[in-house]
Protein backbone atom coordinates (compact mmCIF):
# COMPACT_ATOMS: atom_id res chain seq x y z
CA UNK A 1 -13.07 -15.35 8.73
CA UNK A 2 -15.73 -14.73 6.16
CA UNK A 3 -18.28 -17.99 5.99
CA UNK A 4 -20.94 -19.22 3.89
CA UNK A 5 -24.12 -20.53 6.23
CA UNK A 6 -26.10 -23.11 5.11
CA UNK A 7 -29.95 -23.46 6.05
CA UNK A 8 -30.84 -26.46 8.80
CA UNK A 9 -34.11 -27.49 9.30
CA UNK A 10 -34.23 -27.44 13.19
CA UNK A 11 -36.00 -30.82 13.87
CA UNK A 12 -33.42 -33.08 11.74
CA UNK A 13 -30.33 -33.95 13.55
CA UNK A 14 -29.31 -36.09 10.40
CA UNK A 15 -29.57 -33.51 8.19
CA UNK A 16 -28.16 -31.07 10.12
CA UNK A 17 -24.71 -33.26 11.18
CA UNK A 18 -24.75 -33.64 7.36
CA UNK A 19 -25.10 -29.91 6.31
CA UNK A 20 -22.23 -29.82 9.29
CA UNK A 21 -19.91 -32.07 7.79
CA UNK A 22 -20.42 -30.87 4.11
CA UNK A 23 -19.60 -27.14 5.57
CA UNK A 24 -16.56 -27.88 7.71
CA UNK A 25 -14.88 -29.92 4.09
CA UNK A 26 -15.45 -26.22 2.26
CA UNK A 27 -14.34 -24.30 5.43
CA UNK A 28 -11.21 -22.41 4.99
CA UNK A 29 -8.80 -24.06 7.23
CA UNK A 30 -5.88 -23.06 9.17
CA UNK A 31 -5.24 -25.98 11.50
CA UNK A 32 -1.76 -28.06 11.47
CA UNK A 33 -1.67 -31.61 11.29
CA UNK A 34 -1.67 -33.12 14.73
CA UNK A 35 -1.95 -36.88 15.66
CA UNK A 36 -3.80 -35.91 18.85
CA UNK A 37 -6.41 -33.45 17.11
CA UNK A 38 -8.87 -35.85 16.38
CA UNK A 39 -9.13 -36.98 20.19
CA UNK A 40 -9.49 -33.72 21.38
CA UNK A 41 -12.24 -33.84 24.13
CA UNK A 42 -16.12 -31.35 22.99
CA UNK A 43 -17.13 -31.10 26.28
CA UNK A 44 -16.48 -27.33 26.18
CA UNK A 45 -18.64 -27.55 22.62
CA UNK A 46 -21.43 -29.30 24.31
CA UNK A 47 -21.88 -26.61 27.12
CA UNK A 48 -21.96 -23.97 24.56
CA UNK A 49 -24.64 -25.86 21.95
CA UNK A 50 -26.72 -26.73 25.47
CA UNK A 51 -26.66 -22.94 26.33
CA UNK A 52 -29.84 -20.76 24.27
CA UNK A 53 -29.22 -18.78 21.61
CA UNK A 54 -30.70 -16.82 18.22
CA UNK A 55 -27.93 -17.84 15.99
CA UNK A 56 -29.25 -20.94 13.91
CA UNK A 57 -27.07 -24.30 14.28
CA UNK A 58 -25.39 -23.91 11.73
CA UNK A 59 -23.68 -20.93 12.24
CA UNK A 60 -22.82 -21.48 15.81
CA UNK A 61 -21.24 -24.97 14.59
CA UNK A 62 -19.15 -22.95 12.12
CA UNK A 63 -18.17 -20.17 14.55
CA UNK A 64 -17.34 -22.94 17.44
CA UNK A 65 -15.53 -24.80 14.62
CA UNK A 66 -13.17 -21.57 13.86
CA UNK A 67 -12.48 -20.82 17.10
CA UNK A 68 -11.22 -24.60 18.33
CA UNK A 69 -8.93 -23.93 15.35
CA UNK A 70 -7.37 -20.92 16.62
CA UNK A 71 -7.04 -22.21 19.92
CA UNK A 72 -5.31 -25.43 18.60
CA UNK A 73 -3.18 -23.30 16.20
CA UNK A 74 -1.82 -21.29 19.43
CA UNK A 75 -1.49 -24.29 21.46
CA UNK A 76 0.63 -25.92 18.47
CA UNK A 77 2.76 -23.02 18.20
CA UNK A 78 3.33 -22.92 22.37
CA UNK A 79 4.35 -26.30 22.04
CA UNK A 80 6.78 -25.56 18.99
CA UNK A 81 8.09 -22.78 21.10
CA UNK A 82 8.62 -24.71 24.30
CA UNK A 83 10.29 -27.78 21.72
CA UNK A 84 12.72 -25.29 20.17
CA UNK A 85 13.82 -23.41 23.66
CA UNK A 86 14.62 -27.21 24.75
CA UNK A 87 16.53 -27.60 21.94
CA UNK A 88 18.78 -24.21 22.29
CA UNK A 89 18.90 -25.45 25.79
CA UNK A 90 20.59 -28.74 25.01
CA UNK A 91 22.99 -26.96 22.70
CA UNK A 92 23.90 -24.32 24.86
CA UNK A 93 24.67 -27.55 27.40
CA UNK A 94 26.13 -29.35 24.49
CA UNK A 95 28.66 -26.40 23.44
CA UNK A 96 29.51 -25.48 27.15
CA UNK A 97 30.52 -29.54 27.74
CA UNK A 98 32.94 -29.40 25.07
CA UNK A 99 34.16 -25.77 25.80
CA UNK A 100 35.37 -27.54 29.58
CA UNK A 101 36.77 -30.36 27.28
CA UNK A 102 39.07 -28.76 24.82
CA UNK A 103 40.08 -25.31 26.74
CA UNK A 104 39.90 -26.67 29.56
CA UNK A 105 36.88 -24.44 31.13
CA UNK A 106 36.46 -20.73 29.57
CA UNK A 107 34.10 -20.90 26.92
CA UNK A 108 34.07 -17.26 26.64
CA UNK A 109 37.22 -17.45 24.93
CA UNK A 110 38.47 -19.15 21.33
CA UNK A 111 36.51 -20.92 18.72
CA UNK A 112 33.75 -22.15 20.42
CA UNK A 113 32.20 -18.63 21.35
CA UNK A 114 32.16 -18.10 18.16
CA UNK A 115 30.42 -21.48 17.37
CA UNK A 116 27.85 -21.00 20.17
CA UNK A 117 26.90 -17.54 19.52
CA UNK A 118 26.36 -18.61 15.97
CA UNK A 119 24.29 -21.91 16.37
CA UNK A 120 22.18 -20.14 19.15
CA UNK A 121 21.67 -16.96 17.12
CA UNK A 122 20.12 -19.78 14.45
CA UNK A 123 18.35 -21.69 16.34
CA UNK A 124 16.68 -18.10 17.97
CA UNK A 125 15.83 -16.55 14.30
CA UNK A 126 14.07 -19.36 13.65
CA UNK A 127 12.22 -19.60 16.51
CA UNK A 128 11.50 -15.82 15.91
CA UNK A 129 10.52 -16.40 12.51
CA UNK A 130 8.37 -19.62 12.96
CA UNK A 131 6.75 -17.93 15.56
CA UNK A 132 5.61 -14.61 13.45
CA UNK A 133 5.21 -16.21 10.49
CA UNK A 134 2.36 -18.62 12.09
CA UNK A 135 0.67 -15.78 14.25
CA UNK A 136 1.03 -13.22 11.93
CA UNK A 137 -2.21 -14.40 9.72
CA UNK A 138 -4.37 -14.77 12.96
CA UNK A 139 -3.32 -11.79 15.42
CA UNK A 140 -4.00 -9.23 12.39
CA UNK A 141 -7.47 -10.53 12.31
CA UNK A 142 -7.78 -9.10 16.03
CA UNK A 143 -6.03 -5.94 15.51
CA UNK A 144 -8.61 -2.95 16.72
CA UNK A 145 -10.19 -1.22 13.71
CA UNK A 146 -12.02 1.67 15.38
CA UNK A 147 -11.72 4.46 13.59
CA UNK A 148 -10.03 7.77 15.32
CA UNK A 149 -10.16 10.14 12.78
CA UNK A 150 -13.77 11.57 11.32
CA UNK A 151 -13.14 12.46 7.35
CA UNK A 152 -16.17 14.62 5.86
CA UNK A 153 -16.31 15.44 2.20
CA UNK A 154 -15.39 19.16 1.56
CA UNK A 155 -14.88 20.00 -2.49
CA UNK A 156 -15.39 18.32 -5.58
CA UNK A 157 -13.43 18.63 -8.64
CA UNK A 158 -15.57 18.13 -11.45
CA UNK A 159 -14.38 17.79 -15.13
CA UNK A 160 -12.12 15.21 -16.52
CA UNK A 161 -13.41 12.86 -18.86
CA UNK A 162 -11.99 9.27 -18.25
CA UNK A 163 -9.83 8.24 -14.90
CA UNK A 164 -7.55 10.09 -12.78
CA UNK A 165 -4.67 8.22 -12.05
CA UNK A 166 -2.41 11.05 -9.73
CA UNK A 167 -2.57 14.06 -8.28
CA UNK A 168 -0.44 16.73 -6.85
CA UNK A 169 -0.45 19.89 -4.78
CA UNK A 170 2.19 23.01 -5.90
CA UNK A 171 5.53 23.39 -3.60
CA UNK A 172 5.09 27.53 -4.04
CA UNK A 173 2.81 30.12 -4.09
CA UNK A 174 -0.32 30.04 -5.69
CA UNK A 175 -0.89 26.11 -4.07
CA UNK A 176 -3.16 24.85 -6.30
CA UNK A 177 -4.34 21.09 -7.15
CA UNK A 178 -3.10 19.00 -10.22
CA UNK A 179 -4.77 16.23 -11.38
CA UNK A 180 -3.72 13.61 -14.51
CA UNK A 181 -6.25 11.93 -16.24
CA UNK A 182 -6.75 8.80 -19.00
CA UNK A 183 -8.23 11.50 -21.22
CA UNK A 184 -5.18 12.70 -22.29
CA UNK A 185 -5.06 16.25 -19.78
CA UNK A 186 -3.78 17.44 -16.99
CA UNK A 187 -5.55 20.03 -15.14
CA UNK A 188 -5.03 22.34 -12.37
CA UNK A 189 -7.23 23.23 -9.87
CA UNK A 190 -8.67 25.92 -7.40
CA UNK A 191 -8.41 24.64 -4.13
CA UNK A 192 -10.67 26.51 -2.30
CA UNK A 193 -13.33 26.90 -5.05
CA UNK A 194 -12.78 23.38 -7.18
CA UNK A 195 -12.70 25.67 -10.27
CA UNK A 196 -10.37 24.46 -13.11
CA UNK A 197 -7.81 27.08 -13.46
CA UNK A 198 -5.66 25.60 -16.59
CA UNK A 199 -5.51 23.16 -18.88
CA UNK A 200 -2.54 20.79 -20.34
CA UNK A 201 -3.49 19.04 -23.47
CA UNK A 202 0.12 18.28 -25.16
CA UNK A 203 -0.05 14.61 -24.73
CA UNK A 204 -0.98 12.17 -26.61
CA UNK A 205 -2.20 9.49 -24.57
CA UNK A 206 -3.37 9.21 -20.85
CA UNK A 207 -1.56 11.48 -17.87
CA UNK A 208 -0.48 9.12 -15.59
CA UNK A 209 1.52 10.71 -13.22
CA UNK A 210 2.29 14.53 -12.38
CA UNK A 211 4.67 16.65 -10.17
CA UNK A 212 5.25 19.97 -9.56
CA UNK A 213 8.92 21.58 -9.70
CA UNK A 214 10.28 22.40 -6.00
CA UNK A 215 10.77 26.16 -6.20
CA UNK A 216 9.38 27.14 -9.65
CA UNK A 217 6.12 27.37 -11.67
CA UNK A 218 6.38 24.31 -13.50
CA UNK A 219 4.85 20.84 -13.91
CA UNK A 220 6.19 17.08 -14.85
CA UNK A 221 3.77 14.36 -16.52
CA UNK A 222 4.31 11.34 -17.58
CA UNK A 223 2.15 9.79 -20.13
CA UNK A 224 1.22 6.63 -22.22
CA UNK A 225 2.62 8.44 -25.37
CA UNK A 226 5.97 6.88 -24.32
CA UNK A 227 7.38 10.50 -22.86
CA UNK A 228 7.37 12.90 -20.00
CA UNK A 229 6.62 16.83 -20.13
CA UNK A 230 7.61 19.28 -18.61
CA UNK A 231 5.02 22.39 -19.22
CA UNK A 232 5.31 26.00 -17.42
CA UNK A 233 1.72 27.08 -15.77
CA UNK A 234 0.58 30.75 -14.47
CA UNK A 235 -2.60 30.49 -12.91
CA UNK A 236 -4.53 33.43 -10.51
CA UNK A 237 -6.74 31.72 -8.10
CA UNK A 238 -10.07 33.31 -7.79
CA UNK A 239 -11.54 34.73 -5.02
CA UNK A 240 -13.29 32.55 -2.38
CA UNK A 241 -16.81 32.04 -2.28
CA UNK A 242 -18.58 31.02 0.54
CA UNK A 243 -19.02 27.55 2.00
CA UNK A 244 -21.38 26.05 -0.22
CA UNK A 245 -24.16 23.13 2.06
CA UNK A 246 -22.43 19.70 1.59
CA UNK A 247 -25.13 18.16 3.18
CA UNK A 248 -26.74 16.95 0.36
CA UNK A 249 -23.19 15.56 -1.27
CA UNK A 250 -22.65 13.46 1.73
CA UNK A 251 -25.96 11.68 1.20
CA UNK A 252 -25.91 7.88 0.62
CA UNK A 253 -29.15 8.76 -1.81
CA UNK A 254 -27.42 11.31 -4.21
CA UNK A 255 -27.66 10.44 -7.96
CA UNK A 256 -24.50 11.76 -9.41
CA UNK A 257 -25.16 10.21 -12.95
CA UNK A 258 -28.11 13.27 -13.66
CA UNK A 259 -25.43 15.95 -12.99
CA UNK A 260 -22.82 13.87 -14.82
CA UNK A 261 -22.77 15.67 -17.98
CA UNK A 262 -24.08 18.69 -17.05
CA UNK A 263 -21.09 19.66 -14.48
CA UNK A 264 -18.48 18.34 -17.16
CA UNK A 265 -19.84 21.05 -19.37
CA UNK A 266 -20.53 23.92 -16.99
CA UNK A 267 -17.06 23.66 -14.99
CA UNK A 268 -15.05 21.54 -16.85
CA UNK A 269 -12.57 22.11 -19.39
CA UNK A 270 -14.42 24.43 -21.92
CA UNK A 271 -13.69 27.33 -19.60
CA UNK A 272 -10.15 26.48 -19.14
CA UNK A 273 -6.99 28.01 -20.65
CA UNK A 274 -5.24 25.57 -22.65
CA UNK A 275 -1.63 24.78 -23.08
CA UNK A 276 -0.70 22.69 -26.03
CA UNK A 277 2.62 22.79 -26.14
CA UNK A 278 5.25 21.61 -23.77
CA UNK A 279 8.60 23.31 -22.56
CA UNK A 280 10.70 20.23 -22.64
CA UNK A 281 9.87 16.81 -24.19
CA UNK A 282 11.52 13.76 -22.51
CA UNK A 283 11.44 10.93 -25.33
CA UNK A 284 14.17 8.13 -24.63
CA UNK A 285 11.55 5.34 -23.40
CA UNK A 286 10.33 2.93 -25.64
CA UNK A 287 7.19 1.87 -23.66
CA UNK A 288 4.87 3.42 -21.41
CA UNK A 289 5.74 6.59 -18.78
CA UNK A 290 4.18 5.18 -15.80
CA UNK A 291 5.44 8.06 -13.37
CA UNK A 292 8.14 10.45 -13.48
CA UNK A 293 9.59 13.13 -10.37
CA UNK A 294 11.80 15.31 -9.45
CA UNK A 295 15.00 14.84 -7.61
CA UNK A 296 16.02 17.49 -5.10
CA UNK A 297 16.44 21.16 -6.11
CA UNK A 298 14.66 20.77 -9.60
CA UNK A 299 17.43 20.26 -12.06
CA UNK A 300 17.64 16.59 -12.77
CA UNK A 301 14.47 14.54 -13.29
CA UNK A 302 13.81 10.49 -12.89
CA UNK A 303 11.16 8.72 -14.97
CA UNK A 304 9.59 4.72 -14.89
CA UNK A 305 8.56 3.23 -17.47
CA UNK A 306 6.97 -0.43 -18.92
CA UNK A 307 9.89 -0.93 -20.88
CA UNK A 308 11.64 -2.08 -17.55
CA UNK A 309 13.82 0.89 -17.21
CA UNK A 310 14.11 4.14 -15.22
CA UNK A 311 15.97 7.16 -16.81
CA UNK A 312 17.70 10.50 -15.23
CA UNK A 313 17.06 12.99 -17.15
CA UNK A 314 19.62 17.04 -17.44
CA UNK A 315 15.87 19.58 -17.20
CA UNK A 316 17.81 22.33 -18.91
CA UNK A 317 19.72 20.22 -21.66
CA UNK A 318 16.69 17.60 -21.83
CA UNK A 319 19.74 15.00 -22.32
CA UNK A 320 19.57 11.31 -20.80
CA UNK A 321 22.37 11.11 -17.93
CA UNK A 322 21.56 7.86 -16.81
CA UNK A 323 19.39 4.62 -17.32
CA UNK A 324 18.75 2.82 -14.75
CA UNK A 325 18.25 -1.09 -15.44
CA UNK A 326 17.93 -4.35 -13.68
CA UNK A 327 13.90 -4.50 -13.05
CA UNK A 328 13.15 -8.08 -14.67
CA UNK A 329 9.68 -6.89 -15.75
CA UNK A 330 7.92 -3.02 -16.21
CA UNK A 331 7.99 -0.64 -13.68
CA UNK A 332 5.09 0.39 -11.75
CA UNK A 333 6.21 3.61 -10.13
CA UNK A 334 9.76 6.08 -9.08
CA UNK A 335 9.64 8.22 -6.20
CA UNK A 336 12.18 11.21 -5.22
CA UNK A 337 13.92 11.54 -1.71
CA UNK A 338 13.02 15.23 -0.50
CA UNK A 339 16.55 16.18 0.88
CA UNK A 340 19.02 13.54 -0.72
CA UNK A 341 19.68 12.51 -4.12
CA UNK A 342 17.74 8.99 -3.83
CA UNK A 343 15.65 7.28 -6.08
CA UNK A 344 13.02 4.26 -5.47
CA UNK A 345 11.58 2.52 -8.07
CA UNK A 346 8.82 -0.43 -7.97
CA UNK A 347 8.24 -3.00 -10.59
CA UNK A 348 5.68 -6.11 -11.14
CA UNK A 349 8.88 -8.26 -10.45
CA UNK A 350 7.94 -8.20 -6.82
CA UNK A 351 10.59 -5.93 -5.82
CA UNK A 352 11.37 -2.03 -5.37
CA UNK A 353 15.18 -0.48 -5.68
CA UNK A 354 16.65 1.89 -3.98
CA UNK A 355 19.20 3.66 -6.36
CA UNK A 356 21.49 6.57 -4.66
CA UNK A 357 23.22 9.28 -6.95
CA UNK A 358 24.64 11.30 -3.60
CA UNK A 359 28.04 10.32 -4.90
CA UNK A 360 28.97 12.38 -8.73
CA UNK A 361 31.22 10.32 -10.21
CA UNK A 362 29.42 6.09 -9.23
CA UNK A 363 25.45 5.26 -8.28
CA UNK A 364 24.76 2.27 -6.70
CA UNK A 365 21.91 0.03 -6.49
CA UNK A 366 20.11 -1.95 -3.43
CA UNK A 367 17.18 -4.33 -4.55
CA UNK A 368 14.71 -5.45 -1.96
CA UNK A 369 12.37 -8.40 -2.09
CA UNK A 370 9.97 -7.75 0.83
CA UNK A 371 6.90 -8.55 -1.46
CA UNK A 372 5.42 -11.24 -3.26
CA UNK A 373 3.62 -9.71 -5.69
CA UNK A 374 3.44 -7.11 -7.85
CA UNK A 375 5.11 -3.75 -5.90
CA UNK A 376 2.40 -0.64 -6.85
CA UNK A 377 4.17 1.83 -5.64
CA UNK A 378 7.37 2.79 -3.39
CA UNK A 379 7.21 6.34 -1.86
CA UNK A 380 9.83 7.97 0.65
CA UNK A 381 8.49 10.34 3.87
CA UNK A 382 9.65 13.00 5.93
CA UNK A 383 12.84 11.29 7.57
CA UNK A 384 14.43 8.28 6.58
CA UNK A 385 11.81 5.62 5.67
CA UNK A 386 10.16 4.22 2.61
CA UNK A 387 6.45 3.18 2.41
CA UNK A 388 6.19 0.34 -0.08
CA UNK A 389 2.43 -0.86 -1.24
CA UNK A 390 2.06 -4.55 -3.05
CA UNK A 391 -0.70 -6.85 -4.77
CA UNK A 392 0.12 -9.01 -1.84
CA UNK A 393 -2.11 -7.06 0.32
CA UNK A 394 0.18 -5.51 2.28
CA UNK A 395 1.95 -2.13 3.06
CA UNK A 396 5.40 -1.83 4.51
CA UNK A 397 7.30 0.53 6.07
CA UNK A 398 10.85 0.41 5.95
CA UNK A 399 14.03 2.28 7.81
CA UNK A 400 16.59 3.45 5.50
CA UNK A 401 19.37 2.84 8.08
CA UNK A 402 18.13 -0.69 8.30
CA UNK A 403 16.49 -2.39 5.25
CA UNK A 404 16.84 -5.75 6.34
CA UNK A 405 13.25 -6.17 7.52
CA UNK A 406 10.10 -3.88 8.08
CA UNK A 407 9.45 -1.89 10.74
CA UNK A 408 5.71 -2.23 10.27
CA UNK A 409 3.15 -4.17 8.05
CA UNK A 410 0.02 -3.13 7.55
CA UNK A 411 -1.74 -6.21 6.47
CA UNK A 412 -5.19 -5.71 3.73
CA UNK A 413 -8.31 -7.34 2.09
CA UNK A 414 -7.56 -5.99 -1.07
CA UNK A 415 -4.83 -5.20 -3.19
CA UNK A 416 -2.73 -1.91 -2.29
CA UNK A 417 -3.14 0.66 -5.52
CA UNK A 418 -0.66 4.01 -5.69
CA UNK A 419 0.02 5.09 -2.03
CA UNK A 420 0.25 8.59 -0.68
CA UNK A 421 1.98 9.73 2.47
CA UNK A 422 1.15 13.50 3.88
CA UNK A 423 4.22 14.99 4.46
CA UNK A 424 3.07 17.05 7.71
CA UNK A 425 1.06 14.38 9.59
CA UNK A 426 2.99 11.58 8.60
CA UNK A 427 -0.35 9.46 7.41
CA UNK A 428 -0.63 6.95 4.92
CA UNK A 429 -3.59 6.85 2.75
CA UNK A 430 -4.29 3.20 0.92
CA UNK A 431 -6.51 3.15 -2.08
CA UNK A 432 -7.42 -0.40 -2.38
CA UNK A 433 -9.02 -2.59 -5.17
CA UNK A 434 -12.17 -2.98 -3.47
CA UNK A 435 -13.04 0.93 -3.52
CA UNK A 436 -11.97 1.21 -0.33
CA UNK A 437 -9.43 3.64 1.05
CA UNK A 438 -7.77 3.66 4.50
CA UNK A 439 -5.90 6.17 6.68
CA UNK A 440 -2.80 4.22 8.86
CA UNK A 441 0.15 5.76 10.66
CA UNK A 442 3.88 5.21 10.06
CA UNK A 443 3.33 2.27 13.06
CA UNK A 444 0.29 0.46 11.13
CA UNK A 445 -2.34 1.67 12.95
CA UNK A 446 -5.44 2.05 11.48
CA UNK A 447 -7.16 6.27 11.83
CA UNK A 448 -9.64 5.81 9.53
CA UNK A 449 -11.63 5.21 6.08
CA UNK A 450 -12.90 7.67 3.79
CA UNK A 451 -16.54 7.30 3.73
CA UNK A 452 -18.34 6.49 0.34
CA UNK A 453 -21.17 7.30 -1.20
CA UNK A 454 -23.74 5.20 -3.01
CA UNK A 455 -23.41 2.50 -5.68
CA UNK A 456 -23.69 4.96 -8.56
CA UNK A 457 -21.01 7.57 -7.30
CA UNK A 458 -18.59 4.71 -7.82
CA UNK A 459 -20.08 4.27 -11.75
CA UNK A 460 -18.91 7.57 -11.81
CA UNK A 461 -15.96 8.11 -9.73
CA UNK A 462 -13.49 8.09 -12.94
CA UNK A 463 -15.25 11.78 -13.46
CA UNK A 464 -14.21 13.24 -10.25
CA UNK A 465 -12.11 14.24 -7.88
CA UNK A 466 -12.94 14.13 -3.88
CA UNK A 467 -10.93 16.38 -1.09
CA UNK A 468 -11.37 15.21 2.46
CA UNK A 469 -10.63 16.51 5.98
């Protein structure tokens, strides 16, 4: 737990008991009420503040202080746990005497089964749930964070002029990067060189999401012009050059603000072909296009939007085919099953749906509130699960044959921005408030985190875009 140390002047006891007792009242704490805390023997303490250290009073009062609280929290919870197994005890014994009294033995036949099996399965859950509910805050502090994956900064792609808020790689041949920026654009990329290849400037307001069609040469953005796009792209990818030294990129010392202008100028969009113009214009929404995808095999599209709906959209006839309401406030994001007709949308009403169009002729809806906050985004993997990032500070992955709880939580420090999954190596990346981003598996264990730069490269990261192996 993060703590605040106070100064103590080593030869005043008063003062120090006082700076003692004015830390421990703004501590954060996580003890239970218990009648016998108070009595609670400090021999233990004593040994450990006779025994030498370099760690001023203070802080090893605070530290000792933490840790008597996490021991009393377990011991509270063992002796919850030992209470409620006493209790399913006595009404196992309870249900059994009255089985002998009415059927005369047998209570593994009639009514009372029924009854048992049903007040036991109760009284379990909840001993389940109390159980994980109370450890859940203090295990995850113990987790092991050590990374197991090394991530080293390979291409920059240098040229928008305000934020990038998604980004894409093509499903076909040439696979090239697309990127959607606040600056009204979209761009596509060289991989391998980090040369702009193409420009899409139809929009009129900022990019904020963008997908490429599963078999053909075409793209899908959604924008804050209250539509989505869909714009056809023929790009030749240069030829390779050779492996530039990122030594100097990966130092902490590197002053990206001097180069700022300069590489938006050199390589950025004034050497770019432009498209103006889009193929198909998607215009039924009557508030923001937060994101918009494809559903499988390229012919229908989905889109989310702040005006608390999703609509399906006909790509050759441009016509709405469905909207899709019940979100109580805007959407946040919509996300495409690979291989089945499903949709999943988020929404800042703390929940994401899960709408299925695998039937012609009905859809149906699931909602699911495993979030108490605002739901950032709700992707689907390779398989059958769904990866669901919150303002709660948590990520959640879910089983599509069995939505009725997680399968894993990957608990944060920071609020949980857009989430990406890779396909291939089933990892989750988390880009966090706090500049951070993380590398987890589909269990919740942690791989890595992307390193970062210095101070200034985050003044400027709205310019940019990083690759990283």
């Amino acid at each position: 737990k993060p703590c605040r140390v106070m100064p103590v002047e080593s030869g005043n006891s008063a003062a120090a008991r006082q700076v003692k007792q004015k830390r421990k009242s703004h501590s954060l704490s996580i003890r239970r009420t218990n009648s016998t805390e108070q009595d609670r023997p400090g021999m233990q303490r004593d040994m450990l503040e006779g025994q030498d250290s370099k760690l001023p009073m203070a802080l090893r009062s605070n530290l000792l202080d933490l840790f008597g609280q996490i021991e009393r929290e377990f011991e509270n919870l063992y002796i919850e746990n030992l209470e409620l197994r006493r209790e399913i005890e006595s009404l196992n014994e309870r249900l059994a005497g009255e089985g002998q009294t009415v059927d005369g033995g047998d209570l593994s036949k009639g009514a009372l089964k029924t009854k048992a099996s049903h007040s036991t399965s109760q009284l379990s859950q909840k001993l389940k749930t109390t159980y994980k509910a109370s450890t859940s805050k203090i295990v995850s502090s113990f987790k092991a964070t050590t990374s197991r994956a090394v991530c080293q900064l390979v291409k920059e792609y240098v040229g928008h002029r305000d934020g990038i808020w998604d980004l894409a790689v093509t499903r076909v041949q040439p696979l090239v990067l697309g990127t959607a920026s606040a600056d009204h654009c979209s761009m596509l990329w060289s991989i391998e060189t980090g040369k702009c290849l193409l420009k899409y400037a139809g929009h009129a307001g900022s990019v904020n999401s963008i997908k490429f069609h599963p078999t053909e040469q075409m793209a899908l953005t959604a924008s804050g012009d209250q539509t989505a796009h869909i714009w056809r792209y023929m790009v030749q990818l240069p030829l390779p050059q050779p492996p530039a030294d990122i030594s100097a990129s990966l130092d902490d010392d590197v002053d990206f603000s001097d180069k700022d202008e300069a590489d938006g100028e050199a390589d950025g969009p004034s050497e770019c072909p432009t498209i103006r113009v889009a193929t198909t214009t998607l215009k039924s929404h009557q508030g923001v296009v937060i994101a918009a995808d494809w559903l499988v095999g390229g012919k229908q599209v989905v889109t989310a939007s702040w005006d608390r709906a999703a609509n399906l959209y006909d790509v050759e006839t441009s016509e709405l085919v469905h909207t899709l309401t019940g979100h109580d406030q805007e959407l946040t994001h919509c996300c495409t099953h690979p291989t089945q007709r499903l949709v999943v949308t988020s929404s800042r009403d703390t929940t994401f749906r899960l709408w299925d169009f695998r039937d012609p002729s009905i859809h149906s809806v699931n909602v699911f509130q495993g979030h108490t906050d605002t739901v950032t985004s709700a992707v689907f993997t390779v398989g059958d699960n769904v990866v669901s990032g919150s303002d709660d500070r948590t990520v959640k992955v879910w089983d599509l044959k069995n939505m009725r709880s997680p399968i894993a939580t990957i608990r944060t420090d920071s609020a949980v921005n857009r989430i990406s999954v890779s396909a291939n190596q089933r990892i989750i990346a988390l880009p966090h408030d706090n500049r951070q981003v993380r590398l987890f598996d589909m269990n919740g264990v942690r791989l890595a985190r992307l390193p970062r730069s210095n101070r200034q490269y985050f003044l400027n990261v709205n310019r940019y875009t990083r690759t990283f192996i």
